[in-house]
N, C-alpha and C. Protein backbone atom coordinates (compact mmCIF):
# COMPACT_ATOMS: atom_id res chain seq x y z
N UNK A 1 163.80 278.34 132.57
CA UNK A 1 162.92 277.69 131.59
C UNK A 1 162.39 276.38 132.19
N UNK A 2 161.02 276.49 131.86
CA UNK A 2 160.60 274.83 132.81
C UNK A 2 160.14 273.78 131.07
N UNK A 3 160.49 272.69 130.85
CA UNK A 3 160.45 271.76 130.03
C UNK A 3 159.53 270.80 130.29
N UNK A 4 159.03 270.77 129.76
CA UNK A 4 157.77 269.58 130.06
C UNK A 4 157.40 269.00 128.54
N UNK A 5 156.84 267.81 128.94
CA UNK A 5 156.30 267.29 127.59
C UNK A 5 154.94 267.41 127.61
N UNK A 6 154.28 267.06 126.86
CA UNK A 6 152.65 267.02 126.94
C UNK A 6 151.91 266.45 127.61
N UNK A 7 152.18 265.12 128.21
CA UNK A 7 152.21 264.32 128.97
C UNK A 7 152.44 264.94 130.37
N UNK A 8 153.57 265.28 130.65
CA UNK A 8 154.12 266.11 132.29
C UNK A 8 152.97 267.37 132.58
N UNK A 9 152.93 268.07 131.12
CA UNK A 9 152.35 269.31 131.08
C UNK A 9 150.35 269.19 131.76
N UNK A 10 150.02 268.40 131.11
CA UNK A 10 148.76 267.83 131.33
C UNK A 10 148.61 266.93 132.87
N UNK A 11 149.58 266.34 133.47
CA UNK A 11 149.57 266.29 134.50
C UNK A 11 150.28 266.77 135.84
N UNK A 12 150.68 267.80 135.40
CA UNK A 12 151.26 268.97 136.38
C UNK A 12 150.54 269.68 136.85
N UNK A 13 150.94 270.38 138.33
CA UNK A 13 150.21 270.98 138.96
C UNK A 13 150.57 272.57 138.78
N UNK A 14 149.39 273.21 138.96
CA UNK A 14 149.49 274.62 138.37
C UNK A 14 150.72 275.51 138.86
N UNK A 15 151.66 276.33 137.81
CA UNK A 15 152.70 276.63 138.41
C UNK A 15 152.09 278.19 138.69
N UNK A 16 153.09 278.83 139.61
CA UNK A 16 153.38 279.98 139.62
C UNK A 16 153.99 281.24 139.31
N UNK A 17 153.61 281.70 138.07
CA UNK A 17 154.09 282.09 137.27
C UNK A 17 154.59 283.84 137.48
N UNK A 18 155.76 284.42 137.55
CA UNK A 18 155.67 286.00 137.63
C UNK A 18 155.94 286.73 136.03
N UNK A 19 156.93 287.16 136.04
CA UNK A 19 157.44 287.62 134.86
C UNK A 19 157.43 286.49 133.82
N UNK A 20 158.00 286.86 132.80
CA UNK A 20 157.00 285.98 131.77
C UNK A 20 158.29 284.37 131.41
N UNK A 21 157.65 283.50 131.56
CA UNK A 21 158.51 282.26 132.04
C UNK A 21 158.27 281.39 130.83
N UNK A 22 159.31 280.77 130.00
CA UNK A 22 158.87 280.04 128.62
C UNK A 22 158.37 278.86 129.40
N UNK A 23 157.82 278.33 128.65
CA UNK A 23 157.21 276.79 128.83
C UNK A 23 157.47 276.37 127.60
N UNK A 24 158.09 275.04 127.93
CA UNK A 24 158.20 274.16 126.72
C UNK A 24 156.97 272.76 126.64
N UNK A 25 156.28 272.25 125.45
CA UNK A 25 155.21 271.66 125.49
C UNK A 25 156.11 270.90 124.66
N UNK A 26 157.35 270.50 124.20
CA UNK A 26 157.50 269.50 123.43
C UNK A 26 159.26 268.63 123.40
N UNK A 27 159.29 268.78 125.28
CA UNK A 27 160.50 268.13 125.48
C UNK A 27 160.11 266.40 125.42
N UNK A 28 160.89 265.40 125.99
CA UNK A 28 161.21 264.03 126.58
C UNK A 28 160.81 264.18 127.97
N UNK A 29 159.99 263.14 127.92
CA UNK A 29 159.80 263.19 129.64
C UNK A 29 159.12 261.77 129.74
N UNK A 30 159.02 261.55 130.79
CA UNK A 30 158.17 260.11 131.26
C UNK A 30 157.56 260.58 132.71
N UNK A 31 156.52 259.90 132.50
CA UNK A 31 155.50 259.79 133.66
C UNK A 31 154.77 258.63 133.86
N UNK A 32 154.46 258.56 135.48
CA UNK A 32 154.28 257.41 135.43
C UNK A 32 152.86 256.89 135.29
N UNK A 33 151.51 258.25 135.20
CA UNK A 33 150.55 257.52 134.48
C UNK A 33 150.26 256.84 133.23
N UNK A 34 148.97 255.86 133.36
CA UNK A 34 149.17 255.58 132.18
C UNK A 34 148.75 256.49 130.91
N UNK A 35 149.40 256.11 129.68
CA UNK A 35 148.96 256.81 128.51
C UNK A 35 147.46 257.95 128.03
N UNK A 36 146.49 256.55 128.72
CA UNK A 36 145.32 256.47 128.48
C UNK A 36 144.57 257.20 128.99
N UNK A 37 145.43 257.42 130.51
CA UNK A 37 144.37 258.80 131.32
C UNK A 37 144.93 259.99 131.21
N UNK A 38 146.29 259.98 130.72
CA UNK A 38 146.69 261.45 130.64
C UNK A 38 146.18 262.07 129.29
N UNK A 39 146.09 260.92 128.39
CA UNK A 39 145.03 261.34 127.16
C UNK A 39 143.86 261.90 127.18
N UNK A 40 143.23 261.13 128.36
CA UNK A 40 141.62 261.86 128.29
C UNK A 40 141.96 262.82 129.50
N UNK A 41 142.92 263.45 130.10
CA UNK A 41 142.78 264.60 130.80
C UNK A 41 143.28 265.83 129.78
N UNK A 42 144.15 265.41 129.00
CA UNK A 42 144.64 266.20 127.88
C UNK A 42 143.97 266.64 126.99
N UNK A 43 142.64 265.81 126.64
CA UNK A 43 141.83 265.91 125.96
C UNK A 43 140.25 266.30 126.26
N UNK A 44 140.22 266.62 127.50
CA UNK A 44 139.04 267.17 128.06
C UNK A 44 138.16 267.96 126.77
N UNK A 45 137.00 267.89 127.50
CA UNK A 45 136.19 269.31 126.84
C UNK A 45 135.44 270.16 127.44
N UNK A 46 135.38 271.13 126.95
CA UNK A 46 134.47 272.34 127.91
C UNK A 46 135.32 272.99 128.28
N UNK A 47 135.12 274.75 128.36
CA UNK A 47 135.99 275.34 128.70
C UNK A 47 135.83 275.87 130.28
N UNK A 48 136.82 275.68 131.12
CA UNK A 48 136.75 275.48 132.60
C UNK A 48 136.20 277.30 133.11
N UNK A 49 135.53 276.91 134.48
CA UNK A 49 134.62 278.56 134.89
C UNK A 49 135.98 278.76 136.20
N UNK A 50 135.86 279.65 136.08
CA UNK A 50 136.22 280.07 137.38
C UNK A 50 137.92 280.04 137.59
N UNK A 51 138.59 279.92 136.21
CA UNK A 51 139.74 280.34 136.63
C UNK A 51 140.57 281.30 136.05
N UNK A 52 141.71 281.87 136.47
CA UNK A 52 142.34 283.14 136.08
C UNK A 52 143.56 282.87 136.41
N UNK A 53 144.41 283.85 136.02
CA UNK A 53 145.95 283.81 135.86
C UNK A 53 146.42 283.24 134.99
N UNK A 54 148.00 282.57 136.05
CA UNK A 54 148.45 281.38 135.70
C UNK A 54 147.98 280.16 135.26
N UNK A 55 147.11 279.69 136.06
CA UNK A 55 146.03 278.31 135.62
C UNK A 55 145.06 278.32 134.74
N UNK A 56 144.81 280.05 134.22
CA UNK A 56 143.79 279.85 132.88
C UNK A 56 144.74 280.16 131.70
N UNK A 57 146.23 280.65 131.69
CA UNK A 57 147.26 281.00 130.95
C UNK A 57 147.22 278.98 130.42
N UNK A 58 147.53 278.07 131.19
CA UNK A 58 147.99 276.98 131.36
C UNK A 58 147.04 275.76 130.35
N UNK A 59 146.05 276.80 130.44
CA UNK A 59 145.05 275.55 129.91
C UNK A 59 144.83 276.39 128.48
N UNK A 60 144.55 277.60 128.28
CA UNK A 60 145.22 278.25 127.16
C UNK A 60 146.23 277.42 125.92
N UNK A 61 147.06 276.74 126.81
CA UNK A 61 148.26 276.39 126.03
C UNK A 61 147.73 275.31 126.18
N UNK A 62 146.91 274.61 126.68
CA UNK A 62 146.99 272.87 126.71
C UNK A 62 146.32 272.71 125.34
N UNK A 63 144.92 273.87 125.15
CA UNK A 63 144.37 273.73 124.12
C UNK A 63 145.48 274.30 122.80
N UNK A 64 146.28 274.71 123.02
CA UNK A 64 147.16 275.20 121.70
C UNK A 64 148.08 273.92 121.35
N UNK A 65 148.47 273.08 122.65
CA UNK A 65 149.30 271.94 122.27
C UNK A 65 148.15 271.07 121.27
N UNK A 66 147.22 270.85 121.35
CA UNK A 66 146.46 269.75 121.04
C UNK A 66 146.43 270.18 119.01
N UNK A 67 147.10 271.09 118.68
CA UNK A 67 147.25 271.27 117.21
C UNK A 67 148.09 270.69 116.91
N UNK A 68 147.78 270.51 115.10
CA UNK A 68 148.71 269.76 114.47
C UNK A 68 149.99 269.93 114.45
N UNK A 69 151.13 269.40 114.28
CA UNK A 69 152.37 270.06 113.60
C UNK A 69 152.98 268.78 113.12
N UNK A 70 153.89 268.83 112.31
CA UNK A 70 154.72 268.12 111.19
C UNK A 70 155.19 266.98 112.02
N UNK A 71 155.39 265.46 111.38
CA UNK A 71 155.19 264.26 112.41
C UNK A 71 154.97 264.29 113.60
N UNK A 72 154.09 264.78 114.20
CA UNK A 72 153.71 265.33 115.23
C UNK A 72 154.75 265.85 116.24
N UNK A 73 155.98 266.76 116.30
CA UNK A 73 156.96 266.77 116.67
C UNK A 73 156.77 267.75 117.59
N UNK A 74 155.92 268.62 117.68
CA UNK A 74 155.26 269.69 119.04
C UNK A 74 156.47 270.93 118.79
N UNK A 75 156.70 271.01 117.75
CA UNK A 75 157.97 272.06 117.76
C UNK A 75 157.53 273.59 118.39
N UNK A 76 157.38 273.65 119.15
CA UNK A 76 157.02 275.22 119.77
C UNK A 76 156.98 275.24 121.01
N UNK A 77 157.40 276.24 121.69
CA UNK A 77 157.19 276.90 122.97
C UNK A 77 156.92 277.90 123.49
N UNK A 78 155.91 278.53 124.73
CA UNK A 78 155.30 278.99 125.07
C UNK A 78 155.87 280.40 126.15
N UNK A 79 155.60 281.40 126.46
CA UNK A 79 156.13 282.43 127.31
C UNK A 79 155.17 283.04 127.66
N UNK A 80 154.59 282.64 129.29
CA UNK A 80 153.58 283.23 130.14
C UNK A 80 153.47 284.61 130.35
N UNK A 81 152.79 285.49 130.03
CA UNK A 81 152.62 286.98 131.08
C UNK A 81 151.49 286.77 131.54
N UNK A 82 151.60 288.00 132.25
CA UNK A 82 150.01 288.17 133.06
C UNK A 82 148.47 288.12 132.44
N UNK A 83 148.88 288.78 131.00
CA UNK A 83 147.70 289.38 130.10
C UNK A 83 148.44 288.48 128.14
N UNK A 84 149.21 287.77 128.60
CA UNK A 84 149.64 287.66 127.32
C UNK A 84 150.47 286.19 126.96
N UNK A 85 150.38 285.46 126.03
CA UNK A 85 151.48 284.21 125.57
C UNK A 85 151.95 284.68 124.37
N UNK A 86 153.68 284.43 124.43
CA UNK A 86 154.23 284.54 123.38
C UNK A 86 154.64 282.68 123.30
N UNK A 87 154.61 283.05 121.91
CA UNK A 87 154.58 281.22 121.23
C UNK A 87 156.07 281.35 120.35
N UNK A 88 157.31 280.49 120.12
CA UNK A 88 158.33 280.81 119.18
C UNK A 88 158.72 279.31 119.32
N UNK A 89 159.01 279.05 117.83
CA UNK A 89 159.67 277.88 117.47
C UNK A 89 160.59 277.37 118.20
N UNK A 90 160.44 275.77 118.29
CA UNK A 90 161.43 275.11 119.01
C UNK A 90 162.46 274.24 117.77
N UNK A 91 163.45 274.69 117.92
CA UNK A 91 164.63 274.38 116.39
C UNK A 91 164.86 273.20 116.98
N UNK A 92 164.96 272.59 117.86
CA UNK A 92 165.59 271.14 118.34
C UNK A 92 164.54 270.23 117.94
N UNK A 93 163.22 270.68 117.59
CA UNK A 93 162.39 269.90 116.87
C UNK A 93 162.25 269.79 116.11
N UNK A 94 162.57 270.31 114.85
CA UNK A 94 163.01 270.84 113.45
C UNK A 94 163.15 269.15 113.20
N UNK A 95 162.73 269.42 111.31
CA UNK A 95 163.10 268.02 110.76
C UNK A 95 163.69 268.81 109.41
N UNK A 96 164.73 268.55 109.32
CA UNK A 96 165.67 269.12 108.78
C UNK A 96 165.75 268.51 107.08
N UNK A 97 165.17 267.27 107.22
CA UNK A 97 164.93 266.47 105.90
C UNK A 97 164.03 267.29 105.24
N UNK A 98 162.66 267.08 105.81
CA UNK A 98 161.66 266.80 105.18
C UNK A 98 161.30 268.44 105.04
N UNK A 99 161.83 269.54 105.93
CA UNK A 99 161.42 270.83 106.16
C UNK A 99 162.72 271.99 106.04
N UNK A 100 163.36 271.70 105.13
CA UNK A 100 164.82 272.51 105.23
C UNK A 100 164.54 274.03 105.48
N UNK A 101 163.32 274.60 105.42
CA UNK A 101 163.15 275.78 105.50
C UNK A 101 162.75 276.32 106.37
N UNK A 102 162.17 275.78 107.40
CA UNK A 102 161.27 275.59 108.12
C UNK A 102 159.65 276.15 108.43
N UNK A 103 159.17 275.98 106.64
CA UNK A 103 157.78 276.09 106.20
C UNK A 103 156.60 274.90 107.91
N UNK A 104 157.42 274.23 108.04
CA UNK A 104 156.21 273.26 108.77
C UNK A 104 156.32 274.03 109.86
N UNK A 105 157.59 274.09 109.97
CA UNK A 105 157.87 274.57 111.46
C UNK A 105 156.97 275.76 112.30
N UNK A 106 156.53 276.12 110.97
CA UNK A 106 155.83 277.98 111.41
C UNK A 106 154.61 277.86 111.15
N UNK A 107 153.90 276.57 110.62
CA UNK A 107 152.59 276.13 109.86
C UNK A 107 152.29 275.98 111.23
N UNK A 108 153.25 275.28 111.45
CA UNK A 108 152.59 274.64 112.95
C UNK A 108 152.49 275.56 114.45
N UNK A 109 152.74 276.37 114.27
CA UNK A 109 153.13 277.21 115.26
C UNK A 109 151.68 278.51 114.60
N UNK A 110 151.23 278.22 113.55
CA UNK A 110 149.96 279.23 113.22
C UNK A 110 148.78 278.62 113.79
N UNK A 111 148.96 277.22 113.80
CA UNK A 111 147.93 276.19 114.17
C UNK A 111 147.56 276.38 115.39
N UNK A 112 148.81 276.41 116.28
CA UNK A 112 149.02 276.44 117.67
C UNK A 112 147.94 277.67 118.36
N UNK A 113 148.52 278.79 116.92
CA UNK A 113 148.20 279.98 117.37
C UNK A 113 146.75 279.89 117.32
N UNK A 114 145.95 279.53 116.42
CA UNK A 114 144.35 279.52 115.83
C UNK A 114 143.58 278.69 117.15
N UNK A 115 144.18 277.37 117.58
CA UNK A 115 143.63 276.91 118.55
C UNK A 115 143.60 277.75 120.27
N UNK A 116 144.80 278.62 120.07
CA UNK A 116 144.63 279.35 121.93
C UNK A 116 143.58 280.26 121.16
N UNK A 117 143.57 281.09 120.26
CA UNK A 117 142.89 282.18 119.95
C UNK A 117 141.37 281.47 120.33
N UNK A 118 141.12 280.33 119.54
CA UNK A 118 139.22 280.20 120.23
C UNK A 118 139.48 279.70 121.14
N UNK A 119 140.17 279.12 121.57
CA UNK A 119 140.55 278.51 123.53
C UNK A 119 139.51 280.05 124.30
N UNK A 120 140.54 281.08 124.35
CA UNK A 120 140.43 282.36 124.79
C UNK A 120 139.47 282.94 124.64
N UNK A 121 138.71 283.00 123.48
CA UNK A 121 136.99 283.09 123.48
C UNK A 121 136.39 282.65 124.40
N UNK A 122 136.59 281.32 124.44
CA UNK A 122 135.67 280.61 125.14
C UNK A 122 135.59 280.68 126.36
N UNK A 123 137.00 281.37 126.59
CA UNK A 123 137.25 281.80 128.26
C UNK A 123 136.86 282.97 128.64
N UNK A 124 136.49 283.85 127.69
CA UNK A 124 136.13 285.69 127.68
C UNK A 124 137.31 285.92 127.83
N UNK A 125 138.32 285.52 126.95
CA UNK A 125 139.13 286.41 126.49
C UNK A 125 139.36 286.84 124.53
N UNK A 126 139.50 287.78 124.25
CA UNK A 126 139.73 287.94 122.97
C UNK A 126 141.13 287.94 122.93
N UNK A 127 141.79 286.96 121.48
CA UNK A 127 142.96 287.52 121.63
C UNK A 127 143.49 287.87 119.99
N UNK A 128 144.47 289.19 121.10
CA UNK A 128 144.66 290.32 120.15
C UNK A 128 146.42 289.75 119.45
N UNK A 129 146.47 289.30 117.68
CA UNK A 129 147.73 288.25 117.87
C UNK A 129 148.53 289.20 116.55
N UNK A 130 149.92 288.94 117.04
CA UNK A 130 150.89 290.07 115.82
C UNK A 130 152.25 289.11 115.52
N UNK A 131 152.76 289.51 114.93
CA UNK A 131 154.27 288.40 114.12
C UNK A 131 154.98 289.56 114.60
N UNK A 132 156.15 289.25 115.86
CA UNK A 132 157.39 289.74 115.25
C UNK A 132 157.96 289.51 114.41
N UNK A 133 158.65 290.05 113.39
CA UNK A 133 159.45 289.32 112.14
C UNK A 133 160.71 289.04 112.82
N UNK A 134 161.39 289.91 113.65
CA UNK A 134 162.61 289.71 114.17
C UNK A 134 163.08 289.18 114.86
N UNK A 135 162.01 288.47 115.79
CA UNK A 135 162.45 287.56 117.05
C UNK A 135 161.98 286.31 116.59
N UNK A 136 161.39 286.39 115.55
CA UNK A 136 160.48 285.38 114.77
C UNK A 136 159.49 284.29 115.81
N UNK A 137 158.52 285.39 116.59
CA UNK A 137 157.78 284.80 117.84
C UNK A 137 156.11 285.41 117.42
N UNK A 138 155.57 285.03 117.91
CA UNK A 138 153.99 285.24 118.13
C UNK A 138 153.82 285.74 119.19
N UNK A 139 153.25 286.74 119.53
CA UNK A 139 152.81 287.21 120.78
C UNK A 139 151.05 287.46 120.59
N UNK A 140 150.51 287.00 121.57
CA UNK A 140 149.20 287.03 121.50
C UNK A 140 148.92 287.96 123.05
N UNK A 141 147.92 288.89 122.92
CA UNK A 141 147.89 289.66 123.98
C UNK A 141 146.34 289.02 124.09
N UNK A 142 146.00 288.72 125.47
CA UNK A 142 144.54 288.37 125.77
C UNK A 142 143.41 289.57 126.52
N UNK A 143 142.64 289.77 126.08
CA UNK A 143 141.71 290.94 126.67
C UNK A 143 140.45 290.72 126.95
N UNK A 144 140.21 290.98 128.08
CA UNK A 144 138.53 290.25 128.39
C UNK A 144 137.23 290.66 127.39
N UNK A 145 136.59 289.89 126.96
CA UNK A 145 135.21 290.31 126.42
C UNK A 145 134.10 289.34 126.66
N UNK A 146 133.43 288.70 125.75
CA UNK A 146 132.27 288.21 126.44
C UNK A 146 132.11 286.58 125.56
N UNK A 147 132.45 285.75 126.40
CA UNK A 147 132.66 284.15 126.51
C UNK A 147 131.96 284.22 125.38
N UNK A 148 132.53 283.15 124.25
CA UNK A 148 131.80 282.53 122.82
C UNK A 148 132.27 281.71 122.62
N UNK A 149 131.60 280.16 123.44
CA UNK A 149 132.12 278.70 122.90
C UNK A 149 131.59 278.35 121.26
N UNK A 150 132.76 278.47 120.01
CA UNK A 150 132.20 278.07 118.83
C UNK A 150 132.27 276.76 118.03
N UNK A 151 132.37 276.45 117.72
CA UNK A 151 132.43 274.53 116.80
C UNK A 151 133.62 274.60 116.66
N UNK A 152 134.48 275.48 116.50
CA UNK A 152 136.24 275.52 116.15
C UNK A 152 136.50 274.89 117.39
N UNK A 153 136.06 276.11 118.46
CA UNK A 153 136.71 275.32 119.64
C UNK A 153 136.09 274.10 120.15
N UNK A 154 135.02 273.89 120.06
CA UNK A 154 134.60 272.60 120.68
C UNK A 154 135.12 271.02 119.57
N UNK A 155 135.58 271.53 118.19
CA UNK A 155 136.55 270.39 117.74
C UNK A 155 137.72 270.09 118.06
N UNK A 156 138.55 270.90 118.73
CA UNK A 156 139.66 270.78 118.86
C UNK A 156 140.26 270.00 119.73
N UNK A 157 139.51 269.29 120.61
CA UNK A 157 139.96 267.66 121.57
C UNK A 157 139.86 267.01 120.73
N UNK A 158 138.70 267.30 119.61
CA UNK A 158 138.56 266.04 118.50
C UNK A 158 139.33 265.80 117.82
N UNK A 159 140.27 266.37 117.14
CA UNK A 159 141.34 266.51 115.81
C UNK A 159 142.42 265.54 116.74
N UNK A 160 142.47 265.00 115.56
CA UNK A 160 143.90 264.04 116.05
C UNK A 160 144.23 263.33 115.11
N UNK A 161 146.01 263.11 115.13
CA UNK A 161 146.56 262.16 114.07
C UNK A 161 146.81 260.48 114.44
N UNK A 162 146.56 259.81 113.68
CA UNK A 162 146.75 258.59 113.40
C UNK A 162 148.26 258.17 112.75
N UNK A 163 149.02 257.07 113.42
CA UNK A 163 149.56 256.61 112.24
C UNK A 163 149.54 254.70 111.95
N UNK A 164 147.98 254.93 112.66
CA UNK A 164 147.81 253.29 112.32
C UNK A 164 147.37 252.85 111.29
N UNK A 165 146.96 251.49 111.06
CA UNK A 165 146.93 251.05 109.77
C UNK A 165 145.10 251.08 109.36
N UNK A 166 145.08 251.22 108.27
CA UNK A 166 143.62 251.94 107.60
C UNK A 166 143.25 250.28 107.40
N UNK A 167 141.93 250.39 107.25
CA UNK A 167 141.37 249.07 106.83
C UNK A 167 141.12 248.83 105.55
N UNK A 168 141.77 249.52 104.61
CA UNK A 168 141.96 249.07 103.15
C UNK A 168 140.53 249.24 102.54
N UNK A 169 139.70 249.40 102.74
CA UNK A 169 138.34 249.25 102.27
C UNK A 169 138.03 251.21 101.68
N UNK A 170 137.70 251.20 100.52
CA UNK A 170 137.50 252.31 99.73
C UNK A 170 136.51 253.68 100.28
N UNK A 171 136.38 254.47 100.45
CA UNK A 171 135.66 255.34 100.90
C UNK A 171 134.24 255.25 100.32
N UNK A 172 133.03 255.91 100.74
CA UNK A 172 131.94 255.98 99.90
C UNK A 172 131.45 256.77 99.57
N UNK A 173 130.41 256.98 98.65
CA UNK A 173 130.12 258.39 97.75
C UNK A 173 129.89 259.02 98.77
N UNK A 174 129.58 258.97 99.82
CA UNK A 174 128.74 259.55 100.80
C UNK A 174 130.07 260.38 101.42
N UNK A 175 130.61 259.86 101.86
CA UNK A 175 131.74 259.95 102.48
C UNK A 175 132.93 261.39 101.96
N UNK A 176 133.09 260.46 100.27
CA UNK A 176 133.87 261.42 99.61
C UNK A 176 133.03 262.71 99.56
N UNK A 177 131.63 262.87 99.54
CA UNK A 177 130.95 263.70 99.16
C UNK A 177 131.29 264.83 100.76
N UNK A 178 131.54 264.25 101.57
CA UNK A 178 131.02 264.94 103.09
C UNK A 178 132.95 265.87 103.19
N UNK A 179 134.09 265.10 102.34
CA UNK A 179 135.02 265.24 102.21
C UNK A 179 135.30 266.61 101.59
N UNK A 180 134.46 266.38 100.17
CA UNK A 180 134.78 267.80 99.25
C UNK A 180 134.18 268.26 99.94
N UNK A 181 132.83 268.61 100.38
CA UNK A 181 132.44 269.81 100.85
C UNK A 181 132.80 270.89 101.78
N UNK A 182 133.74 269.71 102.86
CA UNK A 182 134.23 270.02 103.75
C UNK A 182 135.55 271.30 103.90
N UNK A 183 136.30 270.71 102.20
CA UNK A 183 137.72 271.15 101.78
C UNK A 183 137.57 272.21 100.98
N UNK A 184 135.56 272.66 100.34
CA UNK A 184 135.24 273.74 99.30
C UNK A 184 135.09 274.74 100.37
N UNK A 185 135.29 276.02 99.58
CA UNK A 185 134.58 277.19 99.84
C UNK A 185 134.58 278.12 98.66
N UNK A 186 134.40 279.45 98.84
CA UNK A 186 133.97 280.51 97.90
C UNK A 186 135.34 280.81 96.97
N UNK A 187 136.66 280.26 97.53
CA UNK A 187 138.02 280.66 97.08
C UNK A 187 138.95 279.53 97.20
N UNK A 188 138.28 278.21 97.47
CA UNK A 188 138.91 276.93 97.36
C UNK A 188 138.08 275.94 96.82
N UNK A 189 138.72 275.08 95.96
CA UNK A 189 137.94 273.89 95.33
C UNK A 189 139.14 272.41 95.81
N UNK A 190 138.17 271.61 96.60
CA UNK A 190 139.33 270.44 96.72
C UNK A 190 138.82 269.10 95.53
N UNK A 191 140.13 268.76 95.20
CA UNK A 191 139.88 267.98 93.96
C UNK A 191 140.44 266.64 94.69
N UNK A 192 139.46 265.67 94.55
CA UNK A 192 139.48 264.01 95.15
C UNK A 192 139.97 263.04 94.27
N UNK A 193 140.94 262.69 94.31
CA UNK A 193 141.42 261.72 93.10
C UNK A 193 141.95 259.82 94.13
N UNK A 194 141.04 259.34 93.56
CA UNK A 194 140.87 258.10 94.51
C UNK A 194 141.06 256.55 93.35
N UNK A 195 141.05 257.28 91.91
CA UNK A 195 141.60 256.41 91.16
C UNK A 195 142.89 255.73 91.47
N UNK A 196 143.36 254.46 90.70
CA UNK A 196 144.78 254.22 91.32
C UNK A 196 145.41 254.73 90.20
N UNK A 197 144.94 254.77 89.26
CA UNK A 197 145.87 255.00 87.75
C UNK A 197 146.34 256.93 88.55
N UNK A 198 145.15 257.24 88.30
CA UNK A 198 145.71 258.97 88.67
C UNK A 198 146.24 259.09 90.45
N UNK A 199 146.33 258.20 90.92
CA UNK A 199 146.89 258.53 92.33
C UNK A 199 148.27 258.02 91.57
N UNK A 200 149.02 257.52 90.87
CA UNK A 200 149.94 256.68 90.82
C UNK A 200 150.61 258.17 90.14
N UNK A 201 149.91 258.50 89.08
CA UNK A 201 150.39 259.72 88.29
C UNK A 201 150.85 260.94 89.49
N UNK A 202 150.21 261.09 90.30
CA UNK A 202 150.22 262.22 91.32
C UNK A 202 151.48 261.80 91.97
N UNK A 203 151.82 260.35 92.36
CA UNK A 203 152.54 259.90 93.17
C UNK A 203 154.03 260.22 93.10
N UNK A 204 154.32 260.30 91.52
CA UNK A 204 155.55 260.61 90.40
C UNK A 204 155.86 261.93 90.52
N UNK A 205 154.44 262.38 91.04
CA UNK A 205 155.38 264.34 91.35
C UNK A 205 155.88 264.51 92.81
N UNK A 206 154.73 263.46 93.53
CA UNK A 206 155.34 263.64 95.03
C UNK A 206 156.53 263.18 95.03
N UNK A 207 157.48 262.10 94.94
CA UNK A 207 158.58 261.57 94.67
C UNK A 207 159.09 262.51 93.91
């Protein structure tokens, strides 16, 4: 098993991969670049020409790390084949408080999954994705078809969490407006509650 963090992973050099080898995207590690450039190599855009195997398996997963998961804890890991990544929860990342079930744990690991799936488009690969129930893993099988860079994938360097401090200043109609629309569709309605009286009320169920 090779362990890497996101950081190591993004600045590592392409491995050589045979039979199918886990990769971990969400150990401890230190490196000695700084933050800032392994960020914007991590965060590239455009999906790269001209590569195959191992090194297009690799970047596959760089774009699957860059999804959300629960305090950003990277709980998942990766298993190379030739034609295929299997993805399965990492329990040592588990937050045992806040997720006793491990609902986040597998949220996040769908996320993972949604981001290689248009990664793989964009590379001319389709990928073909199934739930073991029993090994409780994802296996995604990749199959060539015909390159389709779409807005999913070209957001996905963009998405990122914050946990700095907001500038206190209220949203605007404009804003909230660009919000709901964003959160509606034909089988969802998102409801904006920015009052303090009814955020306070809401607050009493979250607690």
């Amino acid at each position: 098993m090779v362990n890497l963090s996101r950081r190591q992973f993004a600045s590592s050099a392409p491995l050589v991969l045979g039979a199918a080898s886990p990769l971990s995207a969400c150990s401890q590690g230190s490196n000695p670049e700084s933050y800032e450039a392994v960020a914007e190599q991590t965060r590239r855009t455009d999906p790269l020409v001209g590569i195959e195997g191992a090194v297009l398996s690799q970047e596959l997963v760089r774009y699957a790390t860059l999804a959300p998961s629960s305090h950003n804890t990277q709980c998942w890991k990766f298993a190379l084949e030739t034609q295929a990544i299997t993805m399965l929860a990492d329990r040592s990342r588990r937050c045992p408080a806040e997720d006793p079930d491990d609902h986040h744990v597998f949220v996040s690991l769908g996320c993972a999954t949604e981001n290689l799936a248009h990664a793989a488009l964009a590379h001319g690969l389709r990928a073909e994705t199934y739930f073991d129930v029993a090994g409780e893993t994802i296996r995604v099988a990749l199959v060539p078809t015909r390159a389709e860079v779409s807005p999913l994938f070209n957001a996905i360097p963009a998405r990122q969490c914050t946990r700095g401090d907001y500038d206190s200043k209220r949203l605007s109609t404009g804003e909230l407006g660009l919000l709901e629309r964003a959160g509606t569709s034909d089988s969802v309605r998102m409801l904006l509650i920015a009052e303090r009286p009814a955020v306070e009320r809401v607050l009493d169920f979250v607690v």
